[in-house]
N, C-alpha and C. Protein backbone atom coordinates (compact mmCIF):
# COMPACT_ATOMS: atom_id res chain seq x y z
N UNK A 1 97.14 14.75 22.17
CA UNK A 1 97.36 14.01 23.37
C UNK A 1 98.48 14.67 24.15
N UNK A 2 98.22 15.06 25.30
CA UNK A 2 99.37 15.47 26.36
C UNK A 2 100.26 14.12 26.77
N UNK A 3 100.74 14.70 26.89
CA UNK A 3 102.32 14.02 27.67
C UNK A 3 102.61 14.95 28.74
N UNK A 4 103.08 13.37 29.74
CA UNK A 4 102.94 13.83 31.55
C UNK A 4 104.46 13.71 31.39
N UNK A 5 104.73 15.14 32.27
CA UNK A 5 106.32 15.40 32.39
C UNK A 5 106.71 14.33 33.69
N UNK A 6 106.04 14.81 34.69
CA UNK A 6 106.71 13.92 35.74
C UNK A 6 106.31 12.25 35.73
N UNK A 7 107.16 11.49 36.20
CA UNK A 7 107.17 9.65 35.97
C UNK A 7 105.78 9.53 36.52
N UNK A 8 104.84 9.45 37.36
CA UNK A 8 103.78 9.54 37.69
C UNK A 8 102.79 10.52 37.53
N UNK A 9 101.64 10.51 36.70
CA UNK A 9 101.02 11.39 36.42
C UNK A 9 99.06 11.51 37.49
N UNK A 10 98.85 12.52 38.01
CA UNK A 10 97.93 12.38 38.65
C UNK A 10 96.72 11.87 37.80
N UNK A 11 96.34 11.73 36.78
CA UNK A 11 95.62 10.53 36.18
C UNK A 11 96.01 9.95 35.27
N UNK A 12 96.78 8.97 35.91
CA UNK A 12 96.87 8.30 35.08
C UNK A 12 96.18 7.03 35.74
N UNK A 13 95.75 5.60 34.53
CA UNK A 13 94.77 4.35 34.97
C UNK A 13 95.92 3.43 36.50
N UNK A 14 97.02 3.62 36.55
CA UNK A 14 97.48 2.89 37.06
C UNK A 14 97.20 3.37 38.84
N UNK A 15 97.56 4.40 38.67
CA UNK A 15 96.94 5.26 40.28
C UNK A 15 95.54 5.20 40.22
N UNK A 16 94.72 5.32 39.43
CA UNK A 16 93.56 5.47 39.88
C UNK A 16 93.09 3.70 40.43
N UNK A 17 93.46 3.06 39.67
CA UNK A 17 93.04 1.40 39.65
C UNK A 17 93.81 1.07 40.90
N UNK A 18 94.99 1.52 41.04
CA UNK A 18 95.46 1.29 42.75
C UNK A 18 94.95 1.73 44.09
N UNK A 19 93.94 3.10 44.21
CA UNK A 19 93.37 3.37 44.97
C UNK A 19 92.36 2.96 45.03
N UNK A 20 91.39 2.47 44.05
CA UNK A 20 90.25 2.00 43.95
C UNK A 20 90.29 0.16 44.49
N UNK A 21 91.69 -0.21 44.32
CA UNK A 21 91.83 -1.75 44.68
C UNK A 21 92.36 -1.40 46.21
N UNK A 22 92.98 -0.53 46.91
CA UNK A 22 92.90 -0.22 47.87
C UNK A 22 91.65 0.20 49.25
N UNK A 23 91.03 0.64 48.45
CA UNK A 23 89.63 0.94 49.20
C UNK A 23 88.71 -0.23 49.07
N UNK A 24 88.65 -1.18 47.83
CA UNK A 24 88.20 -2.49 48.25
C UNK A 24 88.62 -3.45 49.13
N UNK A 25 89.91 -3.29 48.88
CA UNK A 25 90.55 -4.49 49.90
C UNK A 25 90.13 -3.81 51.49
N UNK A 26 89.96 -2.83 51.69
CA UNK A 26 89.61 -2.27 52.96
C UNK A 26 88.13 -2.29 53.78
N UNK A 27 87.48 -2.09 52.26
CA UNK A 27 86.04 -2.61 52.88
C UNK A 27 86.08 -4.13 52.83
N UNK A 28 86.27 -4.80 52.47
CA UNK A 28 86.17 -6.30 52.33
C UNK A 28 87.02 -6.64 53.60
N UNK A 29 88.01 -6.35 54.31
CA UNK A 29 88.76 -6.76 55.43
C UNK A 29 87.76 -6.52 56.28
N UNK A 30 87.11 -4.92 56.10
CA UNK A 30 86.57 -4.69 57.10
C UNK A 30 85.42 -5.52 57.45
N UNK A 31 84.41 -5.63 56.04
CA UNK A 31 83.66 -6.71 55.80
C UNK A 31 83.51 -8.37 56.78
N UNK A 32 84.64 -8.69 56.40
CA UNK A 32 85.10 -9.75 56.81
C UNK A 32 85.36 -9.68 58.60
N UNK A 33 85.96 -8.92 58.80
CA UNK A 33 85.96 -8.43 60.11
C UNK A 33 84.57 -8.32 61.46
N UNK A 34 84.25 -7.33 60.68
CA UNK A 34 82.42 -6.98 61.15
C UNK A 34 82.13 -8.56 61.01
N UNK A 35 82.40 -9.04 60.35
CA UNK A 35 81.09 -10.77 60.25
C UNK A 35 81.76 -11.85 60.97
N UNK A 36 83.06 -12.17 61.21
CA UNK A 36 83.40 -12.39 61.84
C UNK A 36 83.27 -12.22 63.49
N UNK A 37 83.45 -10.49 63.61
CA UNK A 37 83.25 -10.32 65.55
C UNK A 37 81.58 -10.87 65.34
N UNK A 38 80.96 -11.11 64.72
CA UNK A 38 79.61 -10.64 64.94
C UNK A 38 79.23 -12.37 65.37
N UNK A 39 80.04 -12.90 64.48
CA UNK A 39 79.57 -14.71 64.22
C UNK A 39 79.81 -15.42 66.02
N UNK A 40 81.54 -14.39 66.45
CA UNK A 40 81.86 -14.80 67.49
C UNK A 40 80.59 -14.60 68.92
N UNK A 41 80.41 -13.23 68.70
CA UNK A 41 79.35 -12.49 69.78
C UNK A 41 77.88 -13.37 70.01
N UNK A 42 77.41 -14.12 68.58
CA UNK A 42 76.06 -14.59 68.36
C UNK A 42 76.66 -15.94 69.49
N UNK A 43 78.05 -16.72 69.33
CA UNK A 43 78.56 -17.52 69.70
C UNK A 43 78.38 -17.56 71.12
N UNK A 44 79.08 -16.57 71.70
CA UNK A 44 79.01 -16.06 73.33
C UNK A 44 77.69 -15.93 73.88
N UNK A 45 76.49 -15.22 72.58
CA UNK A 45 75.61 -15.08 73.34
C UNK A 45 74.78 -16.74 73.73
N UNK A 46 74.65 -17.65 72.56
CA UNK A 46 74.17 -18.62 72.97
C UNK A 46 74.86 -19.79 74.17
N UNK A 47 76.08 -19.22 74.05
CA UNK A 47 76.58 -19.97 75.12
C UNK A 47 76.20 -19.65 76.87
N UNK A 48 76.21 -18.40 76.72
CA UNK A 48 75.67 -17.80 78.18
C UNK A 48 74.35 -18.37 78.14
N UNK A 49 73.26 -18.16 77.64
CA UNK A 49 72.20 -18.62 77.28
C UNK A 49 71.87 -19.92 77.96
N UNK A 50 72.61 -20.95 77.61
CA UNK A 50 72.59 -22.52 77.82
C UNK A 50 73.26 -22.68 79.38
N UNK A 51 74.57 -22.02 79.67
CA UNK A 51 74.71 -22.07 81.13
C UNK A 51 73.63 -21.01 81.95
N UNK A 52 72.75 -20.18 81.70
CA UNK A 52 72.02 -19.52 82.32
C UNK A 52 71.00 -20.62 82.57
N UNK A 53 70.06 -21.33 81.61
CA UNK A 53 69.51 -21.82 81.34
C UNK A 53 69.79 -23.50 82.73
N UNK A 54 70.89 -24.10 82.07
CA UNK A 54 71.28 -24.74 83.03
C UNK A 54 71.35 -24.78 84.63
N UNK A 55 71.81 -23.60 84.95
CA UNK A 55 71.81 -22.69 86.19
C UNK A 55 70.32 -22.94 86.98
N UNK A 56 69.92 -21.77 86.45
CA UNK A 56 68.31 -21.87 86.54
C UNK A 56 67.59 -23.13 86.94
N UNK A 57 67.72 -24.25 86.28
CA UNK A 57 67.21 -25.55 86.15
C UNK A 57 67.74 -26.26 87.56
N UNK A 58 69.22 -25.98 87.99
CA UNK A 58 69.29 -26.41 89.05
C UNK A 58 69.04 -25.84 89.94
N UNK A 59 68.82 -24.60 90.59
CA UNK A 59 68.76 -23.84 91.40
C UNK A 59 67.19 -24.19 91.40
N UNK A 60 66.45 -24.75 90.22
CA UNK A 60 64.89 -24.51 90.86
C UNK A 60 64.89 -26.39 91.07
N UNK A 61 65.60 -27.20 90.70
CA UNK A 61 65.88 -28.67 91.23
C UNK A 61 65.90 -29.02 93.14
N UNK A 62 67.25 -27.55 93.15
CA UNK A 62 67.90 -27.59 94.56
C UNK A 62 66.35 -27.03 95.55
N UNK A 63 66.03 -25.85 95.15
CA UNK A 63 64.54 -25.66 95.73
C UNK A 63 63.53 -26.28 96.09
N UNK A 64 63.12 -27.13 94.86
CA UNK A 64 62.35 -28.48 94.93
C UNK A 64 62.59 -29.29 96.28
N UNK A 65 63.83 -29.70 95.61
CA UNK A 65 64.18 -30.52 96.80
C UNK A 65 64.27 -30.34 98.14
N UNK A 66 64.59 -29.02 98.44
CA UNK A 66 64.99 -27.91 99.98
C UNK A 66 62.96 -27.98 99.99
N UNK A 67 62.24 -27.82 99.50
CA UNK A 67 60.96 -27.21 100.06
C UNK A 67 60.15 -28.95 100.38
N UNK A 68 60.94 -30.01 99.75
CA UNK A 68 60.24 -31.32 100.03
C UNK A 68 60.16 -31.57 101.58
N UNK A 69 61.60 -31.56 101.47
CA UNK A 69 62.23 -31.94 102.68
C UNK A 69 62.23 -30.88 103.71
N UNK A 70 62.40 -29.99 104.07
CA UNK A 70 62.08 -28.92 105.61
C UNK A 70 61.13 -27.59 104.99
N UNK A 71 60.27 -27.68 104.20
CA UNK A 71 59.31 -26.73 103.62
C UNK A 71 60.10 -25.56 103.63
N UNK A 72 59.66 -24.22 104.07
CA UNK A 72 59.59 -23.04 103.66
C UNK A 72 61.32 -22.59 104.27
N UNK A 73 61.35 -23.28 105.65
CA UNK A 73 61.99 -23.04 106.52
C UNK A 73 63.40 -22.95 106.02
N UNK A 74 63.59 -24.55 105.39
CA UNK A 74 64.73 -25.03 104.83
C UNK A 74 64.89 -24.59 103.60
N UNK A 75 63.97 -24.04 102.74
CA UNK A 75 64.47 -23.24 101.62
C UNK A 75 65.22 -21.86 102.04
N UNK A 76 64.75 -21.52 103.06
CA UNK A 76 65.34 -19.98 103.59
C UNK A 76 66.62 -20.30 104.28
N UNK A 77 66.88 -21.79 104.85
CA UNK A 77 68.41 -21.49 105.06
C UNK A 77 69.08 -21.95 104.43
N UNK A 78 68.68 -22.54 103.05
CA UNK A 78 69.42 -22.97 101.70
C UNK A 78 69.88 -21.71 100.90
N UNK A 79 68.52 -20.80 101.24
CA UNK A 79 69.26 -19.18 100.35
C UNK A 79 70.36 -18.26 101.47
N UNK A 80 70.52 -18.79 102.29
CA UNK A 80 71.44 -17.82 103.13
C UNK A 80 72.85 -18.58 103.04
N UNK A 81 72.61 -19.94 103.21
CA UNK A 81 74.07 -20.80 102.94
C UNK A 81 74.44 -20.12 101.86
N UNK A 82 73.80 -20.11 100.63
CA UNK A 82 74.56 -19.87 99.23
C UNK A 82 74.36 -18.69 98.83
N UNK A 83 74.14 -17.28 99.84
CA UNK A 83 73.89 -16.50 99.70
C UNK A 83 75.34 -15.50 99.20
N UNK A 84 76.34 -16.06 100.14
CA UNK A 84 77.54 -15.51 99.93
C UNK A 84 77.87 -15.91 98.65
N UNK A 85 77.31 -17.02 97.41
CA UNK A 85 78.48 -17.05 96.22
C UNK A 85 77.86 -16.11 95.08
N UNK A 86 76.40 -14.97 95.78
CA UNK A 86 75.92 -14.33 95.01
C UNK A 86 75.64 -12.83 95.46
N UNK A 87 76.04 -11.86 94.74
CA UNK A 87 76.35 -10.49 95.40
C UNK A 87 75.14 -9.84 95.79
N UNK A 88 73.96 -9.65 95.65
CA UNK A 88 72.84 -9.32 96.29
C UNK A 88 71.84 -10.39 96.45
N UNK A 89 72.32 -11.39 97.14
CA UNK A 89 71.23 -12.11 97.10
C UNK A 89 71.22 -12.17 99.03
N UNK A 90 72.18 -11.61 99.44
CA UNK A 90 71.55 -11.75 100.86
C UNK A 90 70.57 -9.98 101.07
N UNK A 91 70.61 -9.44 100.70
CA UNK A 91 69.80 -8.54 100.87
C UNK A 91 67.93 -9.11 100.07
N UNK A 92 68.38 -9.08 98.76
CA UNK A 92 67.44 -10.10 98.18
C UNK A 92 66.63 -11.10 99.31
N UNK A 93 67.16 -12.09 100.23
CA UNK A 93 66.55 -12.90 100.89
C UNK A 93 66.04 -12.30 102.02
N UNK A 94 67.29 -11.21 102.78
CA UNK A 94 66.36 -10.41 103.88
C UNK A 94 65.44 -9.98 103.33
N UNK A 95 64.72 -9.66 102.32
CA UNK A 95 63.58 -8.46 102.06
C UNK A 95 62.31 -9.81 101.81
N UNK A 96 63.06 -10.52 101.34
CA UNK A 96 61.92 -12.06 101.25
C UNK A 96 61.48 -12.42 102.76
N UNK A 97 62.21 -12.32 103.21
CA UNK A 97 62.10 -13.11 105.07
C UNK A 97 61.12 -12.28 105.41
N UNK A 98 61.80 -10.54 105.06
CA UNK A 98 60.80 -9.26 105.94
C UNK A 98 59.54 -9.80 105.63
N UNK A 99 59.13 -9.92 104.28
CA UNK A 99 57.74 -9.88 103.56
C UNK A 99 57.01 -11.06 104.57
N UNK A 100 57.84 -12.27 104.07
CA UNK A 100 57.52 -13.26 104.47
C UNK A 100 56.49 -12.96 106.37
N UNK A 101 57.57 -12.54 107.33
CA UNK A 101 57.12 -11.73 108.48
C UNK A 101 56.10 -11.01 108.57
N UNK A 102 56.08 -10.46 107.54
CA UNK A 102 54.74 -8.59 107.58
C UNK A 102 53.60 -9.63 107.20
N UNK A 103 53.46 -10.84 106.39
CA UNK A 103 52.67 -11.67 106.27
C UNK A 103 52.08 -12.17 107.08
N UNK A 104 52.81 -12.63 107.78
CA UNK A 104 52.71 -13.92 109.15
C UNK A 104 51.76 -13.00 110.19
N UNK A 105 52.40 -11.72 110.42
CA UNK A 105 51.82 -10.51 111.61
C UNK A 105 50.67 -10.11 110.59
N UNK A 106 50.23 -9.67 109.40
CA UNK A 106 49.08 -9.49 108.70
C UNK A 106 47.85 -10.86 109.20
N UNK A 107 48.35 -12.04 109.12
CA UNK A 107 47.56 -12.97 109.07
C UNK A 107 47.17 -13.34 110.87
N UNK A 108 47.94 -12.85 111.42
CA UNK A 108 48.06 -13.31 112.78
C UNK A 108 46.66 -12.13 113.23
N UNK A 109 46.75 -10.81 112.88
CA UNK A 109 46.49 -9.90 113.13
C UNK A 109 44.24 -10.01 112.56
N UNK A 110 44.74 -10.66 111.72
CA UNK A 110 43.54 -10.69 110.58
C UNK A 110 42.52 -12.34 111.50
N UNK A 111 43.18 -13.06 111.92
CA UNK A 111 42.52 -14.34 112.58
C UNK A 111 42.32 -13.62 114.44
N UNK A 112 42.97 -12.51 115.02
CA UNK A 112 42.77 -11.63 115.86
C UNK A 112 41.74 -11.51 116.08
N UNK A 113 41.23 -10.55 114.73
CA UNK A 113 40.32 -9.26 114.29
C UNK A 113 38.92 -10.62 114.24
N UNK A 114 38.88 -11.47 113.53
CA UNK A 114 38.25 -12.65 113.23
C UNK A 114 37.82 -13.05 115.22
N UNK A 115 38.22 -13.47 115.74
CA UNK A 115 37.78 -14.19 117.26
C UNK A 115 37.74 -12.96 117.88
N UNK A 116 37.89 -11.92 117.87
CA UNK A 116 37.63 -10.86 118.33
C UNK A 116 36.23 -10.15 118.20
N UNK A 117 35.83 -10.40 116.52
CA UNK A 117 33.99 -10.36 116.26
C UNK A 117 33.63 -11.37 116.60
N UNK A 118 33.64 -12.78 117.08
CA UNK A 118 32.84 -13.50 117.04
C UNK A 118 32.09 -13.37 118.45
């Protein structure tokens, strides 16, 4: 049997069992860590989820109601009022209006073409 000159010997059980309880405690923090951010994130995501969800539900409530009461008209100046608390939604509504227009002149054009053969 050898005998280690210096007070710490590179194998000896006490260093090795200290690095080995070191690298557990590290995966297990980390462990713990990872499952943790992860528990929080699943958290955030269902929460966005439910105010999206919510959102949605009123915005197609507020519609309802805007298309009862002044039809098409009054839904289009319900999306321009609240157009400003949403960052592309006034471009969004101009390109709805355009369509809306190229429609109106398609159909205008098409009942034309119509009394024009008869």
């Amino acid at each position: 049997m050898t005998a280690c000159t210096s007070p710490v010997c590179s194998h000896s059980i006490g260093a090795r069992l200290s690095k080995k309880l070191a690298l557990f405690t590290m995966l297990v923090l980390g462990g713990l860590s990872f499952a943790a951010w992860m528990s929080v994130k699943m958290m955030i995501v269902e929460r966005n989820t439910e105010d999206l969800q919510r959102r949605c539900e009123l915005v197609a409530t507020v519609l309802k109601l805007e298309a009862r009461n002044g039809g098409e008209a009054a839904v289009l100046e319900r999306l321009r009022r609240d157009a400003a608390m949403r960052g592309d939604a006034t471009r969004a509504t101009a390109r709805l209006h355009d369509q809306g227009r190229r429609a109106a002149r398609r159909r205008a054009a098409r009942a034309l073409q119509r009394r024009l053969r008869e």
